[in-house]
PDB file of N, CA and C in Angstrom:
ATOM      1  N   UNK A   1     -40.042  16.004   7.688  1.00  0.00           N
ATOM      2  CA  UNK A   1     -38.604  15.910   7.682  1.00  0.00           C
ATOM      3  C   UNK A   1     -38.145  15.545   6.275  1.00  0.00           C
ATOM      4  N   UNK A   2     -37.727  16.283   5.627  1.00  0.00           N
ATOM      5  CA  UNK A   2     -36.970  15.896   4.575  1.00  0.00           C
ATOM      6  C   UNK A   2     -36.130  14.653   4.538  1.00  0.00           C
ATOM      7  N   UNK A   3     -35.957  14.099   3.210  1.00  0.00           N
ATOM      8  CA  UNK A   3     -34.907  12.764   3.297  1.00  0.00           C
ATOM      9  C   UNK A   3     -33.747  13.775   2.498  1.00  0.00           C
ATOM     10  N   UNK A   4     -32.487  12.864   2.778  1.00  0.00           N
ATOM     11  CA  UNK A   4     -31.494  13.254   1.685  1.00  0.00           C
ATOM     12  C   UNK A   4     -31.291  11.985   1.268  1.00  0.00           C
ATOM     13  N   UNK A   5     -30.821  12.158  -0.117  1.00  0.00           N
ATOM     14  CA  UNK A   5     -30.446  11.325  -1.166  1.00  0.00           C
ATOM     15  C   UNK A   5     -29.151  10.480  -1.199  1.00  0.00           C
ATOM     16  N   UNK A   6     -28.653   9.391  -1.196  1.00  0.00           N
ATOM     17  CA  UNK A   6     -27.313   9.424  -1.309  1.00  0.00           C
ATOM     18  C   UNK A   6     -27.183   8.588  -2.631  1.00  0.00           C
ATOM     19  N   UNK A   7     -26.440   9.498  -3.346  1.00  0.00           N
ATOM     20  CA  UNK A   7     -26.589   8.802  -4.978  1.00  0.00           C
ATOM     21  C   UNK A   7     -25.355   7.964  -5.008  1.00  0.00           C
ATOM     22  N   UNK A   8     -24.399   7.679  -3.930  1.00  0.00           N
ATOM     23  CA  UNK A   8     -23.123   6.835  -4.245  1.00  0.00           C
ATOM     24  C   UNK A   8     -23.059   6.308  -2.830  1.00  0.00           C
ATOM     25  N   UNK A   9     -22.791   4.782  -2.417  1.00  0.00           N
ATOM     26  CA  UNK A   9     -22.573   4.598  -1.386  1.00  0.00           C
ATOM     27  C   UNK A   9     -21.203   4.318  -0.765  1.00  0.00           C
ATOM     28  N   UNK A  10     -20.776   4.726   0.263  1.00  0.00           N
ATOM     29  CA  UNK A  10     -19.384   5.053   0.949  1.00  0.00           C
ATOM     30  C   UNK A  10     -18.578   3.515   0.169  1.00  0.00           C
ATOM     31  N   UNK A  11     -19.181   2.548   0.340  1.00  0.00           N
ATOM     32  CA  UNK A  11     -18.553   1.490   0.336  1.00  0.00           C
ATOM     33  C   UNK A  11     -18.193   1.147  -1.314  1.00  0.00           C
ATOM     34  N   UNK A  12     -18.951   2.110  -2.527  1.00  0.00           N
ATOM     35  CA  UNK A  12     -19.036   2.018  -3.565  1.00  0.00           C
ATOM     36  C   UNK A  12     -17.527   2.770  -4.296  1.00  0.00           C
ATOM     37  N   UNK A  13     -16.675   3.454  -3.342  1.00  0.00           N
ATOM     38  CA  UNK A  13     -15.975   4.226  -3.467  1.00  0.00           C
ATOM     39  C   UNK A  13     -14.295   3.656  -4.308  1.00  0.00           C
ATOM     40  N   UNK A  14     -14.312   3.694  -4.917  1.00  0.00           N
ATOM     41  CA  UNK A  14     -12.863   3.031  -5.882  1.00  0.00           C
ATOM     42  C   UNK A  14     -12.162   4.333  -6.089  1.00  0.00           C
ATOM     43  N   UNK A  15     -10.738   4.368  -5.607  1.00  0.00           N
ATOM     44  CA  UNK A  15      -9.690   5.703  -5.319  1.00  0.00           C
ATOM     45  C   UNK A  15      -9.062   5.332  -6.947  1.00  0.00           C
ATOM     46  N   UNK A  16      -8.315   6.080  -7.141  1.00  0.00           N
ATOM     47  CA  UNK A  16      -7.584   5.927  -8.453  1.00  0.00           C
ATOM     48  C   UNK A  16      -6.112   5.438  -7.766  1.00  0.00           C
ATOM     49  N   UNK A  17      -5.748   4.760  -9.027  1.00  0.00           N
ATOM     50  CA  UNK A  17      -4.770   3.538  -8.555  1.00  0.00           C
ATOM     51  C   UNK A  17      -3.657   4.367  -8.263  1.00  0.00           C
ATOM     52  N   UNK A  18      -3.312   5.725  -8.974  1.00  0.00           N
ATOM     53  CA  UNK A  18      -1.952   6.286  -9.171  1.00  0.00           C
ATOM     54  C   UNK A  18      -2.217   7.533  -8.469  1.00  0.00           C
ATOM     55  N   UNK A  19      -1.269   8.217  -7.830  1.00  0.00           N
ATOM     56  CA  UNK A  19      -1.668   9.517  -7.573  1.00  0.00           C
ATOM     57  C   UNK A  19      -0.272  10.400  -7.749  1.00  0.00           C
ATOM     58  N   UNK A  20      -0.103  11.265  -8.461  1.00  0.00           N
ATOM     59  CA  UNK A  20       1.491  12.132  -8.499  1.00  0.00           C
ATOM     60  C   UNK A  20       1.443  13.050  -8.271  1.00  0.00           C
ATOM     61  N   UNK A  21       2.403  13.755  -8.281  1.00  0.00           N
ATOM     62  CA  UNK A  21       3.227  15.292  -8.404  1.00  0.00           C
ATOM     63  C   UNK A  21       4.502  15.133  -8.268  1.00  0.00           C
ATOM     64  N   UNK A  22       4.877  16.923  -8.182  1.00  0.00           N
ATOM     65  CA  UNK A  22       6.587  16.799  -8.754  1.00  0.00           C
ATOM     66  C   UNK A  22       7.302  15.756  -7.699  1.00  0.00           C
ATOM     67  N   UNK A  23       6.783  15.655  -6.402  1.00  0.00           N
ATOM     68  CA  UNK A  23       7.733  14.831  -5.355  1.00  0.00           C
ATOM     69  C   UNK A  23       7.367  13.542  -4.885  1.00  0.00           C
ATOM     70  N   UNK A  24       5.966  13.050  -4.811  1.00  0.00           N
ATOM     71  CA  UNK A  24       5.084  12.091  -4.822  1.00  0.00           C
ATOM     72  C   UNK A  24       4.534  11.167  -5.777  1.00  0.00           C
ATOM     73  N   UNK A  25       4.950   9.919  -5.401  1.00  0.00           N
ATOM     74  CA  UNK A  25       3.800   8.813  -6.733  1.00  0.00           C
ATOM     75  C   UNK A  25       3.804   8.140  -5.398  1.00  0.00           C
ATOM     76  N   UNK A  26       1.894   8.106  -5.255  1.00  0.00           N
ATOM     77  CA  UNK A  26       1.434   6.566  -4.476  1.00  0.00           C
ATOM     78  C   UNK A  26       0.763   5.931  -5.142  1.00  0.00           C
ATOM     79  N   UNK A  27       0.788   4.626  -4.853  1.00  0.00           N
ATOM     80  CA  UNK A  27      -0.137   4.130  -5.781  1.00  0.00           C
ATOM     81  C   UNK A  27      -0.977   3.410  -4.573  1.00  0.00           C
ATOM     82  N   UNK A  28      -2.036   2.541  -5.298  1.00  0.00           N
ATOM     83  CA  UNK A  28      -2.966   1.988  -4.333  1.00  0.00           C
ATOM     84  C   UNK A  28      -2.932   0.607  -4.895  1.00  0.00           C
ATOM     85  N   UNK A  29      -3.229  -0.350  -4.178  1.00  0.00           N
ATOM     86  CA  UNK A  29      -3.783  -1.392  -4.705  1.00  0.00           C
ATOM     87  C   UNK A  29      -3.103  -2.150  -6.056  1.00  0.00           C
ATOM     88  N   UNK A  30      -1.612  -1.640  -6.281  1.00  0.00           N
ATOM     89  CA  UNK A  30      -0.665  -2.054  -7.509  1.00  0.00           C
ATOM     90  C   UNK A  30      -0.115  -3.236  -7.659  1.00  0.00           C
ATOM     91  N   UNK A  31       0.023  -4.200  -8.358  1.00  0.00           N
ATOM     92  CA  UNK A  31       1.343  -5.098  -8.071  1.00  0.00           C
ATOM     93  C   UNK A  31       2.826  -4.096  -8.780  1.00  0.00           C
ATOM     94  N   UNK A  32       3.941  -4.504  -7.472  1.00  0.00           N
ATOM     95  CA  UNK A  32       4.871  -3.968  -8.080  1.00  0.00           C
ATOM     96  C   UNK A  32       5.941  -4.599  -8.696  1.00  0.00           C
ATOM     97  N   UNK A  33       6.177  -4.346  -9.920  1.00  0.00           N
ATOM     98  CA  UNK A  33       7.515  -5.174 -10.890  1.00  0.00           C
ATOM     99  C   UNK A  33       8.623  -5.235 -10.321  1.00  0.00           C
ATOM    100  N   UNK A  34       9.239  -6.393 -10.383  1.00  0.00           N
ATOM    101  CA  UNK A  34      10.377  -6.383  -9.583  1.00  0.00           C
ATOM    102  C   UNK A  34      11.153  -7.148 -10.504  1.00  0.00           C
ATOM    103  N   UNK A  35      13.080  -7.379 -10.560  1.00  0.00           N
ATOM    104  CA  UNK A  35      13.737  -7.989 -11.296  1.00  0.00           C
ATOM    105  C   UNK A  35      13.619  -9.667 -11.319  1.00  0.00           C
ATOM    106  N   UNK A  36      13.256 -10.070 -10.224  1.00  0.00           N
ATOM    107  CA  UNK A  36      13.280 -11.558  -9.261  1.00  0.00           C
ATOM    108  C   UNK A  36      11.439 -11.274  -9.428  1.00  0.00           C
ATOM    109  N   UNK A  37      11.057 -12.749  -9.150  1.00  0.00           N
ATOM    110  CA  UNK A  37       9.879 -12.734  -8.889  1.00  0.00           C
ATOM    111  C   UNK A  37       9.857 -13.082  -7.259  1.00  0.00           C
ATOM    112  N   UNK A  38       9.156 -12.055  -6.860  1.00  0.00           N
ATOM    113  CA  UNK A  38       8.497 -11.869  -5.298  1.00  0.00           C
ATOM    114  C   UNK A  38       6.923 -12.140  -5.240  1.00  0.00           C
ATOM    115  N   UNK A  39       6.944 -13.126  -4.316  1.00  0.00           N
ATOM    116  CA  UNK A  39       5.802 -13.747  -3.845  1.00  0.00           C
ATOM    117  C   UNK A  39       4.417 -12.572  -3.181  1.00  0.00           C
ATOM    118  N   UNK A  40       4.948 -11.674  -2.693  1.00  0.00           N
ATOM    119  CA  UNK A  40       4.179 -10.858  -1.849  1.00  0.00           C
ATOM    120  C   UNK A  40       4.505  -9.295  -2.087  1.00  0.00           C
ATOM    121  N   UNK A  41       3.799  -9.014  -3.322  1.00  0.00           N
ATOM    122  CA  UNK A  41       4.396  -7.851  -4.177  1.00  0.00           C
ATOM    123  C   UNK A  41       3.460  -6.754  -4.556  1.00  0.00           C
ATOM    124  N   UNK A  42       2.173  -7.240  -4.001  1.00  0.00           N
ATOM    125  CA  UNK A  42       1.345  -5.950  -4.325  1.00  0.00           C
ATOM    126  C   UNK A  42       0.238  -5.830  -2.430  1.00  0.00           C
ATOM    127  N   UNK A  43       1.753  -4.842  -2.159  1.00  0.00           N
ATOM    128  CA  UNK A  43       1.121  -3.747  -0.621  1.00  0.00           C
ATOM    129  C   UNK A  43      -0.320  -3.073  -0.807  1.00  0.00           C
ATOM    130  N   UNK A  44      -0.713  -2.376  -0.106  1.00  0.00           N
ATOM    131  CA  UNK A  44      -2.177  -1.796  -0.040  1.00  0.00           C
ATOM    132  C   UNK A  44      -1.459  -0.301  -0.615  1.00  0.00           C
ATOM    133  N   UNK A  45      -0.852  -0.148  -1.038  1.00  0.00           N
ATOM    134  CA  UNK A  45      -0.494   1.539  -0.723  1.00  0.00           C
ATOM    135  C   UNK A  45       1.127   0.967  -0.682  1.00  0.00           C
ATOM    136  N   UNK A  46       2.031   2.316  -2.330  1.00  0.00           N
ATOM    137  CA  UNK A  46       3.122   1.980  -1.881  1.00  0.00           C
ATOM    138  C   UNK A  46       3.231   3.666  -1.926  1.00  0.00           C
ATOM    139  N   UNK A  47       4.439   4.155  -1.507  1.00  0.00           N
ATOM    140  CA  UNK A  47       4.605   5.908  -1.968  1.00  0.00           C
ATOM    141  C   UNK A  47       6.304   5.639  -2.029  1.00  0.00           C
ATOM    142  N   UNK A  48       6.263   6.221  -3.577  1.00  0.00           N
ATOM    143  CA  UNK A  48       7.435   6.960  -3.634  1.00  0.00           C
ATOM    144  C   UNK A  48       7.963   8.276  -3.616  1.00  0.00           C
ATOM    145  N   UNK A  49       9.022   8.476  -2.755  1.00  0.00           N
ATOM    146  CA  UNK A  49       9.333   9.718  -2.870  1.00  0.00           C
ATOM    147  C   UNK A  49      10.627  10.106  -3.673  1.00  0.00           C
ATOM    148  N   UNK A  50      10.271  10.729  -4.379  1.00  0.00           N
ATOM    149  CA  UNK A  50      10.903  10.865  -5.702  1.00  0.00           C
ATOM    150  C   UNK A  50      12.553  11.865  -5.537  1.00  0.00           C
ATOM    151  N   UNK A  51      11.867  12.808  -4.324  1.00  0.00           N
ATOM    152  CA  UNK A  51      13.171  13.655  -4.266  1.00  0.00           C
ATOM    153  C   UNK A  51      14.226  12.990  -2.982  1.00  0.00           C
ATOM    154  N   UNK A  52      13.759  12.212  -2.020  1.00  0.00           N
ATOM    155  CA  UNK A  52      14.673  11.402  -1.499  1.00  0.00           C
ATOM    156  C   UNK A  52      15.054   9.944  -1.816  1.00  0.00           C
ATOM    157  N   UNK A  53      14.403   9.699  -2.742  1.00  0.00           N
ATOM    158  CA  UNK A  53      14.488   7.890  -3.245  1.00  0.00           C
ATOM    159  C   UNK A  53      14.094   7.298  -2.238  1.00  0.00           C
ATOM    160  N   UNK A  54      12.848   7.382  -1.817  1.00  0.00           N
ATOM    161  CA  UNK A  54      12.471   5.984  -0.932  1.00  0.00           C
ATOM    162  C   UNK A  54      11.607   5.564  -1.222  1.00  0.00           C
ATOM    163  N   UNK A  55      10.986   4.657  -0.586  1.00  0.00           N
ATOM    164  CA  UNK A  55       9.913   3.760  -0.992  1.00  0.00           C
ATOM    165  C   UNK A  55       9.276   2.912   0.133  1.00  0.00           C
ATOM    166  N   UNK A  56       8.002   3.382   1.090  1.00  0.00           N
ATOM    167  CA  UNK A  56       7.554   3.189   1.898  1.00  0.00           C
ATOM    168  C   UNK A  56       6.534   2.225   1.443  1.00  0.00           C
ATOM    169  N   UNK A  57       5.852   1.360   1.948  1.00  0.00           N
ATOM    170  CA  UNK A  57       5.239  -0.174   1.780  1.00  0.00           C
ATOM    171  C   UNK A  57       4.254  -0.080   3.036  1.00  0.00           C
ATOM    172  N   UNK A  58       3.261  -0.007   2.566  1.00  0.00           N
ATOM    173  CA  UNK A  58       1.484  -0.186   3.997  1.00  0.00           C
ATOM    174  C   UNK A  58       1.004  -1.052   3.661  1.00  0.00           C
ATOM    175  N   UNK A  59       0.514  -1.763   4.346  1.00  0.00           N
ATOM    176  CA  UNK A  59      -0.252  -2.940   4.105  1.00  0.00           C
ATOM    177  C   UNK A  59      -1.040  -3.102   5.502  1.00  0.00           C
ATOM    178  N   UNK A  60      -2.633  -2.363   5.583  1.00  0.00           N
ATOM    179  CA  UNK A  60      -3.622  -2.225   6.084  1.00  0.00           C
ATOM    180  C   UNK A  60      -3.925  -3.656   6.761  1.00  0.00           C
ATOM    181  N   UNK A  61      -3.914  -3.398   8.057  1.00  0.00           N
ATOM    182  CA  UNK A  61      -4.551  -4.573   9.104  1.00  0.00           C
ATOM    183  C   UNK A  61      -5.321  -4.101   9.937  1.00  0.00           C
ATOM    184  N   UNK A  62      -5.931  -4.882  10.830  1.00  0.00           N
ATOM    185  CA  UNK A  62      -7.448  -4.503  11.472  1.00  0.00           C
ATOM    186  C   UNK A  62      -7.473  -5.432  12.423  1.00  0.00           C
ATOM    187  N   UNK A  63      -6.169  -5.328  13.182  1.00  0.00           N
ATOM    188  CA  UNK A  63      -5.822  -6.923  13.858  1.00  0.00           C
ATOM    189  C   UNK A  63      -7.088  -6.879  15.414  1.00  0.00           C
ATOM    190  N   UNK A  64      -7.327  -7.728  16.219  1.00  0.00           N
ATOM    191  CA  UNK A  64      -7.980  -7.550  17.628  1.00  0.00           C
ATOM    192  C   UNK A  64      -6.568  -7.125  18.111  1.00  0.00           C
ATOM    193  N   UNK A  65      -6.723  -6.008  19.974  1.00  0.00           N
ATOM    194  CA  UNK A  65      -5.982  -5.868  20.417  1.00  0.00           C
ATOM    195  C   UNK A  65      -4.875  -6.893  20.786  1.00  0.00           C
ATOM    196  N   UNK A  66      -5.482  -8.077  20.905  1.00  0.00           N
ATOM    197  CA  UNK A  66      -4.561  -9.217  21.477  1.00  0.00           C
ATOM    198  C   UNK A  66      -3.748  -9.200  20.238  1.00  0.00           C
ATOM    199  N   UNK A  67      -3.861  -9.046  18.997  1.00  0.00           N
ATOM    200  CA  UNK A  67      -2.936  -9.570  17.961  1.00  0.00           C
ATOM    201  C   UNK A  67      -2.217  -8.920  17.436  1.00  0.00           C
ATOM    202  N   UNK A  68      -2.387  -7.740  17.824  1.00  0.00           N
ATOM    203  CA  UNK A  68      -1.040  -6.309  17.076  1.00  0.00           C
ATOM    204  C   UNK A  68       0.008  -6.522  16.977  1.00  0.00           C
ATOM    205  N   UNK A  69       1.150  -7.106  18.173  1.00  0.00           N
ATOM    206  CA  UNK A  69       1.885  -7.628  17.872  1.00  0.00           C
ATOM    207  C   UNK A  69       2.768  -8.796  16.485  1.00  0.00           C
ATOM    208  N   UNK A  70       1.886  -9.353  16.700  1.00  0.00           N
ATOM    209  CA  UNK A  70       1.682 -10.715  15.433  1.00  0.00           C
ATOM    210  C   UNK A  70       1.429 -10.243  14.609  1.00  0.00           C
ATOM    211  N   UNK A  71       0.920  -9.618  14.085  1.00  0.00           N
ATOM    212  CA  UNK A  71       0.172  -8.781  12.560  1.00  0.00           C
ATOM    213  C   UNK A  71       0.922  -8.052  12.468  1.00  0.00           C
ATOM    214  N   UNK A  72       1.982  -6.948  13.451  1.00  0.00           N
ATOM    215  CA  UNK A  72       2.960  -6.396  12.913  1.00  0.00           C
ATOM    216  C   UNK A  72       3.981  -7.209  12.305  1.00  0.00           C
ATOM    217  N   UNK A  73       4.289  -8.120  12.654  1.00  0.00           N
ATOM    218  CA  UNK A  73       5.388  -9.126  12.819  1.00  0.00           C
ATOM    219  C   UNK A  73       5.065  -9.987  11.523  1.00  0.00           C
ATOM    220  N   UNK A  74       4.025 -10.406  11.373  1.00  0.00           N
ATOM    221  CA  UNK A  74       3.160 -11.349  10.173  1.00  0.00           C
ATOM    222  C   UNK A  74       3.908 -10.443   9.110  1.00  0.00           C
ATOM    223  N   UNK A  75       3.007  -9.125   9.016  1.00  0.00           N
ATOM    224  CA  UNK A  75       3.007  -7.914   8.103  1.00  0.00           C
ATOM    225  C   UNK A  75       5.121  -8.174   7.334  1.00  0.00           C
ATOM    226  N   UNK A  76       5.405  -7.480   8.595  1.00  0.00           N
ATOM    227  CA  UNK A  76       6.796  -7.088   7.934  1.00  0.00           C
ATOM    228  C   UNK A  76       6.980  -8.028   7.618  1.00  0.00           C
ATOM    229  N   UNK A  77       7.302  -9.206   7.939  1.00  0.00           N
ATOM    230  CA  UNK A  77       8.072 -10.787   7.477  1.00  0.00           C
ATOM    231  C   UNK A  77       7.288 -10.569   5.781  1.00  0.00           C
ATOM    232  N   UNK A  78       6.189 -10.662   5.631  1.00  0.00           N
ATOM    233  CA  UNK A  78       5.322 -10.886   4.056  1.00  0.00           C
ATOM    234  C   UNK A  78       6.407 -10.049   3.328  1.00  0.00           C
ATOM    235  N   UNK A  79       6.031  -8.684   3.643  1.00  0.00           N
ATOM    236  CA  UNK A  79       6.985  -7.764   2.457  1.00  0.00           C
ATOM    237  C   UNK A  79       8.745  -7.523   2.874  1.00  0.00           C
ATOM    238  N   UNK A  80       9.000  -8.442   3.567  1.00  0.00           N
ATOM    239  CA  UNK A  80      10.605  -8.511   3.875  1.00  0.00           C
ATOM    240  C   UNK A  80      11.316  -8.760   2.443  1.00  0.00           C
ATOM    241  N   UNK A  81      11.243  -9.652   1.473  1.00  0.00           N
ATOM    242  CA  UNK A  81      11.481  -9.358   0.462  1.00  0.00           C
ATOM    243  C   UNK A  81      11.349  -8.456  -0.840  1.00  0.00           C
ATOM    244  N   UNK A  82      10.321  -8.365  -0.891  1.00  0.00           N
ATOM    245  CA  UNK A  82       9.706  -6.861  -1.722  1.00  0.00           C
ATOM    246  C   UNK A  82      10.805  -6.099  -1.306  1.00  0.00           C
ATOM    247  N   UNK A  83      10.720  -5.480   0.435  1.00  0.00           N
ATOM    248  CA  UNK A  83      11.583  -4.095   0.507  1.00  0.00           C
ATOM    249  C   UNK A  83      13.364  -4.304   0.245  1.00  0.00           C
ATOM    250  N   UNK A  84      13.234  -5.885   0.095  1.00  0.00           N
ATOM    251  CA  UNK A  84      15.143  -6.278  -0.092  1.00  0.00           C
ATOM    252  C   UNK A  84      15.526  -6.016  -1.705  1.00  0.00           C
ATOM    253  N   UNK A  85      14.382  -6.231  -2.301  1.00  0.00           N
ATOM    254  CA  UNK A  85      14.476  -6.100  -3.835  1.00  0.00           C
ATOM    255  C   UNK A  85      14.543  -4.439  -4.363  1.00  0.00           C
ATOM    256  N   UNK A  86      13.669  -4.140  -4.050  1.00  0.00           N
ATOM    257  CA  UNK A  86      13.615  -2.351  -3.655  1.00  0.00           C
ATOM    258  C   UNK A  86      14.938  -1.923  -3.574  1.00  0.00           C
ATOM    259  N   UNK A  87      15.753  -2.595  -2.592  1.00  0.00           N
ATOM    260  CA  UNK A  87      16.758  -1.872  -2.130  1.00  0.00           C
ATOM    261  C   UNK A  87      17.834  -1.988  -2.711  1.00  0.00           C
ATOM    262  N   UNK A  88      17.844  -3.452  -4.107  1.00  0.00           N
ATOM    263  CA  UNK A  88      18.798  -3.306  -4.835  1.00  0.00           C
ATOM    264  C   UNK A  88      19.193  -2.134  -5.096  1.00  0.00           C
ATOM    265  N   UNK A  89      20.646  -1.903  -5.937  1.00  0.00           N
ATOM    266  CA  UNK A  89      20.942  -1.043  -7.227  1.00  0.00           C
ATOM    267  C   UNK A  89      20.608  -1.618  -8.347  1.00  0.00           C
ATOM    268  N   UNK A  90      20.241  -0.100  -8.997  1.00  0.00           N
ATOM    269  CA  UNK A  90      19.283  -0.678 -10.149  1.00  0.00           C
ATOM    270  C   UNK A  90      21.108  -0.657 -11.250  1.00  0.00           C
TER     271      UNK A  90
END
């Protein structure tokens, strides 16, 4: 039986921080600048969309079934400010 090789391991894997095109910038793993200093400012993943102006905010959980609730709830409350700052006019 043949072996195969694995010259990189899954877990070794580092994405690039920025990703674009004409309508898309996500980034990964960023802190984001803000006018005010915000406590809870760098999401797992932010995406902007460039041709509607928005700005969507993920922040990856892995809650047990019992806790989905709460971890949603945890989650949004953390970046409740981030997305209020966001929403200034610039």
């Amino acid at each position: 039986m043949a072996s195969s090789k694995r010259t990189k391991n899954n877990y070794d894997y580092e994405p690039k921080k920025i990703h674009e095109n004409e309508n898309l910038k996500l980034y990964w793993d960023r802190t984001i600048m803000t006018d005010r200093t915000v406590k809870a400012n760098r999401p797992d993943i932010t995406i902007l969309d460039k041709r509607n102006r928005d700005v969507h905010l993920i922040d990856i959980a892995v809650p047990n079934t019992d806790n989905c609730i709460k971890t949603i709830a945890s989650k949004t409350e953390k970046y409740r400010e981030l997305a209020m700052e966001l929403q200034r006019p610039v």
